[in-house]
C-alpha atoms as a PDB file:
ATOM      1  CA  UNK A   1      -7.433  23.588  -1.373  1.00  0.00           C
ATOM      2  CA  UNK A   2      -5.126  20.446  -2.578  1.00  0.00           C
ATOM      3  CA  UNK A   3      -3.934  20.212   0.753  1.00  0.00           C
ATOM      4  CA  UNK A   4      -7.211  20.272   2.313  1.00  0.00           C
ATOM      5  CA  UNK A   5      -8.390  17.552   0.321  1.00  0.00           C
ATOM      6  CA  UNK A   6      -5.593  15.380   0.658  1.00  0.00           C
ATOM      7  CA  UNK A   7      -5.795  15.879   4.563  1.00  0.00           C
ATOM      8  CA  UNK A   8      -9.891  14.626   3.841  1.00  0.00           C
ATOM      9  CA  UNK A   9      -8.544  11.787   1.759  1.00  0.00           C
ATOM     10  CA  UNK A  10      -6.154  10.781   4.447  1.00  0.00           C
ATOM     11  CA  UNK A  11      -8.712  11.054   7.294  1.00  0.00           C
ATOM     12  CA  UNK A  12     -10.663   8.877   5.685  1.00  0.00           C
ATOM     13  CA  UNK A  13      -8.299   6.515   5.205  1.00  0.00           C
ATOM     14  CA  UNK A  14      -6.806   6.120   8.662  1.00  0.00           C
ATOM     15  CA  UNK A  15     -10.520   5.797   9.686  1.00  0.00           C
ATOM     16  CA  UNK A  16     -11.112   2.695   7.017  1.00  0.00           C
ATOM     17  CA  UNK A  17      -7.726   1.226   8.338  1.00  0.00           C
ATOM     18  CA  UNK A  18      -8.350   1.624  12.068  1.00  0.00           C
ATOM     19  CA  UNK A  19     -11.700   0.082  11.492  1.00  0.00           C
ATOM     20  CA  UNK A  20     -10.410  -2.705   9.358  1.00  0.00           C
ATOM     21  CA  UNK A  21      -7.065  -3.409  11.693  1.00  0.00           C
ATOM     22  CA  UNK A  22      -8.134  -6.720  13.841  1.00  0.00           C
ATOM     23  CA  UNK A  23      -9.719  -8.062  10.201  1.00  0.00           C
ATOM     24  CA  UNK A  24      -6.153  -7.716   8.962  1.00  0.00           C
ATOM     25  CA  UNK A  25      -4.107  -9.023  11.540  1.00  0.00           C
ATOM     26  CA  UNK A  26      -6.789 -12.127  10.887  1.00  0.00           C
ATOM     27  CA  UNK A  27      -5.808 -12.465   7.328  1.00  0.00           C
ATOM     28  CA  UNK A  28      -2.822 -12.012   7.199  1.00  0.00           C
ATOM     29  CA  UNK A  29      -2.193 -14.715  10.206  1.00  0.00           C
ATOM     30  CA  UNK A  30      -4.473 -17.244   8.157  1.00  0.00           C
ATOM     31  CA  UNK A  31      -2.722 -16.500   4.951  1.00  0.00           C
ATOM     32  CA  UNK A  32       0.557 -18.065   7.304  1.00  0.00           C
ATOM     33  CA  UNK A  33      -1.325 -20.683   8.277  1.00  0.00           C
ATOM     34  CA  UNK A  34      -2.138 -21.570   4.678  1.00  0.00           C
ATOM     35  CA  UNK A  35       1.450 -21.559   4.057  1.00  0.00           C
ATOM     36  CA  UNK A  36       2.229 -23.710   6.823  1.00  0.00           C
ATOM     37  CA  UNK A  37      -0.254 -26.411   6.537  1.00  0.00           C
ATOM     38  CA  UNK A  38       0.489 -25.692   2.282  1.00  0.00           C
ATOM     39  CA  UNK A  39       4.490 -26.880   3.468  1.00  0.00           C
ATOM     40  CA  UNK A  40       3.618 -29.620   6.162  1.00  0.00           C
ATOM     41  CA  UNK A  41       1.175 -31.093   3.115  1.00  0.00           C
ATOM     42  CA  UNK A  42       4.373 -30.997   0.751  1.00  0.00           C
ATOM     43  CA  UNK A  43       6.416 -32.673   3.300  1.00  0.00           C
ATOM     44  CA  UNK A  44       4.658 -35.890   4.244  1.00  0.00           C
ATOM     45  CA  UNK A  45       4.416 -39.137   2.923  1.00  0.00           C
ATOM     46  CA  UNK A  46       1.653 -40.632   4.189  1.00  0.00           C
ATOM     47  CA  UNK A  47      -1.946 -40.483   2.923  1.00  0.00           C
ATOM     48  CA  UNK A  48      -3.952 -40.064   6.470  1.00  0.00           C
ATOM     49  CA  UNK A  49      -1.262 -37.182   7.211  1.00  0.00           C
ATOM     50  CA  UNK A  50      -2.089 -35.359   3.787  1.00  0.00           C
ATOM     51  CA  UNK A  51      -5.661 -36.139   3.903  1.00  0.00           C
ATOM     52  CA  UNK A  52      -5.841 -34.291   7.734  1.00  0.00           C
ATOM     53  CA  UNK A  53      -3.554 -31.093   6.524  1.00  0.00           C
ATOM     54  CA  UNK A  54      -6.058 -30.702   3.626  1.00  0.00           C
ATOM     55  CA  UNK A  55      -8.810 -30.834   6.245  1.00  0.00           C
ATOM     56  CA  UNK A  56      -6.994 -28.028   8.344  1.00  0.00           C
ATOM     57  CA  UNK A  57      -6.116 -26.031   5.271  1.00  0.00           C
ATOM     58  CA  UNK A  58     -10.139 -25.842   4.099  1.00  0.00           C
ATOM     59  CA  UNK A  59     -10.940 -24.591   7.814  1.00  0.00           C
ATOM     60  CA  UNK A  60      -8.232 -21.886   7.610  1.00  0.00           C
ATOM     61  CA  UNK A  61      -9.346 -21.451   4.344  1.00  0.00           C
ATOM     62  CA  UNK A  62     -12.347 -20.790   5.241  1.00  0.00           C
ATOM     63  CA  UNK A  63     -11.305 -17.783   7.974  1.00  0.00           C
ATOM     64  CA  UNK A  64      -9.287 -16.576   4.955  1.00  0.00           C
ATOM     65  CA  UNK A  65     -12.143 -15.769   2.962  1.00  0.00           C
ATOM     66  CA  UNK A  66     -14.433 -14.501   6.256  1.00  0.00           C
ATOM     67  CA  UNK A  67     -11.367 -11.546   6.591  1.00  0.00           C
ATOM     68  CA  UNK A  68     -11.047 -11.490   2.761  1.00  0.00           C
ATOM     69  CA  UNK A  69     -12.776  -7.531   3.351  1.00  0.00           C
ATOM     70  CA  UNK A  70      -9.520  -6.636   5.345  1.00  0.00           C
ATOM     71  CA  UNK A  71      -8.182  -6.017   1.840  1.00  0.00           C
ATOM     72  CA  UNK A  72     -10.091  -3.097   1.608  1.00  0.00           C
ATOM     73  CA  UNK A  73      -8.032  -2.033   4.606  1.00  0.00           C
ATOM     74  CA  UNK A  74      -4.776  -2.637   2.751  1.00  0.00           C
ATOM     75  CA  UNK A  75      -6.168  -0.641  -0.232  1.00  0.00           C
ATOM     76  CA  UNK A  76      -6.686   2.330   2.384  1.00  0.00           C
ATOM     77  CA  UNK A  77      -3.023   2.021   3.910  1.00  0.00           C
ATOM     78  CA  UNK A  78      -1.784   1.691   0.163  1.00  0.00           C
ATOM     79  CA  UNK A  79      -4.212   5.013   0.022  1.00  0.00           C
ATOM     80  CA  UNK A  80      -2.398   6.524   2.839  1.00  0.00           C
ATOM     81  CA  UNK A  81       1.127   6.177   1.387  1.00  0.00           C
ATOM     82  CA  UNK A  82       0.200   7.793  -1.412  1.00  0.00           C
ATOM     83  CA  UNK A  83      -1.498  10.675   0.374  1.00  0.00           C
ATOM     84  CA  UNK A  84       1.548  11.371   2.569  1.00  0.00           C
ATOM     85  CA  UNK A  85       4.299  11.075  -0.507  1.00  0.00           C
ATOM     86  CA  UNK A  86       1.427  13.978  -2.473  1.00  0.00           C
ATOM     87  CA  UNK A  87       1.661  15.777   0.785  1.00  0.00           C
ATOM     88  CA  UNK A  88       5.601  16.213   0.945  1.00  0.00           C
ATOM     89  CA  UNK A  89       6.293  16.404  -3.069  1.00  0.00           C
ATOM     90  CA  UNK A  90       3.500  19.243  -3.596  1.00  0.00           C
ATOM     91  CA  UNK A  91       5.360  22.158  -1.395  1.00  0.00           C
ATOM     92  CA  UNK A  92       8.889  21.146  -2.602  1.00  0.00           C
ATOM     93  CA  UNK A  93       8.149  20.879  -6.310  1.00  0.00           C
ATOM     94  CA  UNK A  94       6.335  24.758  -6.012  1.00  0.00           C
ATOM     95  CA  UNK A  95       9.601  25.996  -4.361  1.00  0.00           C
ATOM     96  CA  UNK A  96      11.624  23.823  -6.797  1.00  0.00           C
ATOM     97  CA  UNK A  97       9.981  26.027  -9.967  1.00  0.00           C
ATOM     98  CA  UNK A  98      10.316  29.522  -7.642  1.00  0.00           C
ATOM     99  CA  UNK A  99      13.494  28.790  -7.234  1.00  0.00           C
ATOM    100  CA  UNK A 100      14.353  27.595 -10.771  1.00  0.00           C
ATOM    101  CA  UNK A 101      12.712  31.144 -12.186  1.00  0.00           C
ATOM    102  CA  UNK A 102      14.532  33.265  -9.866  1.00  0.00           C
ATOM    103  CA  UNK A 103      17.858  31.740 -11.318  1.00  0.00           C
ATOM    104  CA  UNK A 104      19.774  34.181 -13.441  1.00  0.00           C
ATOM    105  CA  UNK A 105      22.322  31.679 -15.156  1.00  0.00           C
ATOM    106  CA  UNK A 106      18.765  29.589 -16.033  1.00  0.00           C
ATOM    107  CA  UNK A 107      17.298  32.673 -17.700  1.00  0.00           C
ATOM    108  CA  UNK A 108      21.258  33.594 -19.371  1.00  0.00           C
ATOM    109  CA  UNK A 109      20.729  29.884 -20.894  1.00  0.00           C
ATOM    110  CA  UNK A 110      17.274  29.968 -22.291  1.00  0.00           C
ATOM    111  CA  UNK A 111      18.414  33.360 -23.822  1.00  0.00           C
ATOM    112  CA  UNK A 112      21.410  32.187 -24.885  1.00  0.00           C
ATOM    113  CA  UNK A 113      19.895  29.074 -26.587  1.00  0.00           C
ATOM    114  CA  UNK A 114      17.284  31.401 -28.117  1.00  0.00           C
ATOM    115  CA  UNK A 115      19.725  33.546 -29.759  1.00  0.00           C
ATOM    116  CA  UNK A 116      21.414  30.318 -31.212  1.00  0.00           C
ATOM    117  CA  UNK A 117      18.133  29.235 -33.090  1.00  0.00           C
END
């Protein structure tokens, strides 16, 4: 049932990313424009120059915060890692404990312990 669940879980979340893909790509190429114009602003010396890179950096401002929902498609790859690292560490830590009980020199040191109490 765990498995089933996280394979619903991760469904849904490659659906939210796939629909939220283009959005990202959008933000995350106007968060590198920010930086840019943010650098070439630092750089300058003259007052027209700084005035005009403010300018740019409001409009790509602006497309920032029109792709600012292209988080949620972050949040669902972030959603998706964790999915996929449940997936693999739920059948290896069963196997780890099957294994662990089936271990005679395990069971000769919890007895052994016991006896020493």
């Amino acid at each position: 049932m765990k498995k089933f669940m996280l394979f619903i879980g991760g469904l849904v979340a490659v659906l939210i990313l796939l629909a939220n893909l283009g959005p990202m790509i959008l933000l995350a190429l106007s968060i590198w424009l920010l930086y840019i114009c943010f650098k070439k602003f630092m750089g300058t010396d003259s007052t027209a120059a700084k005035i005009g890179w403010v300018i740019a950096g409001l409009i790509v401002l602006s497309i920032t915060f029109s792709n600012i929902y292209a988080v949620l498609g972050v949040a669902a790859a972030y959603a998706l890692y964790l999915i996929y690292k449940n997936w693999n560490t739920s059948e290896s830590s069963v196997v780890h404990e099957i294994k662990e009980d089936d271990d005679p020199f395990t069971n000769f040191e919890k007895q052994w312990a016991e006896l020493n109490k």
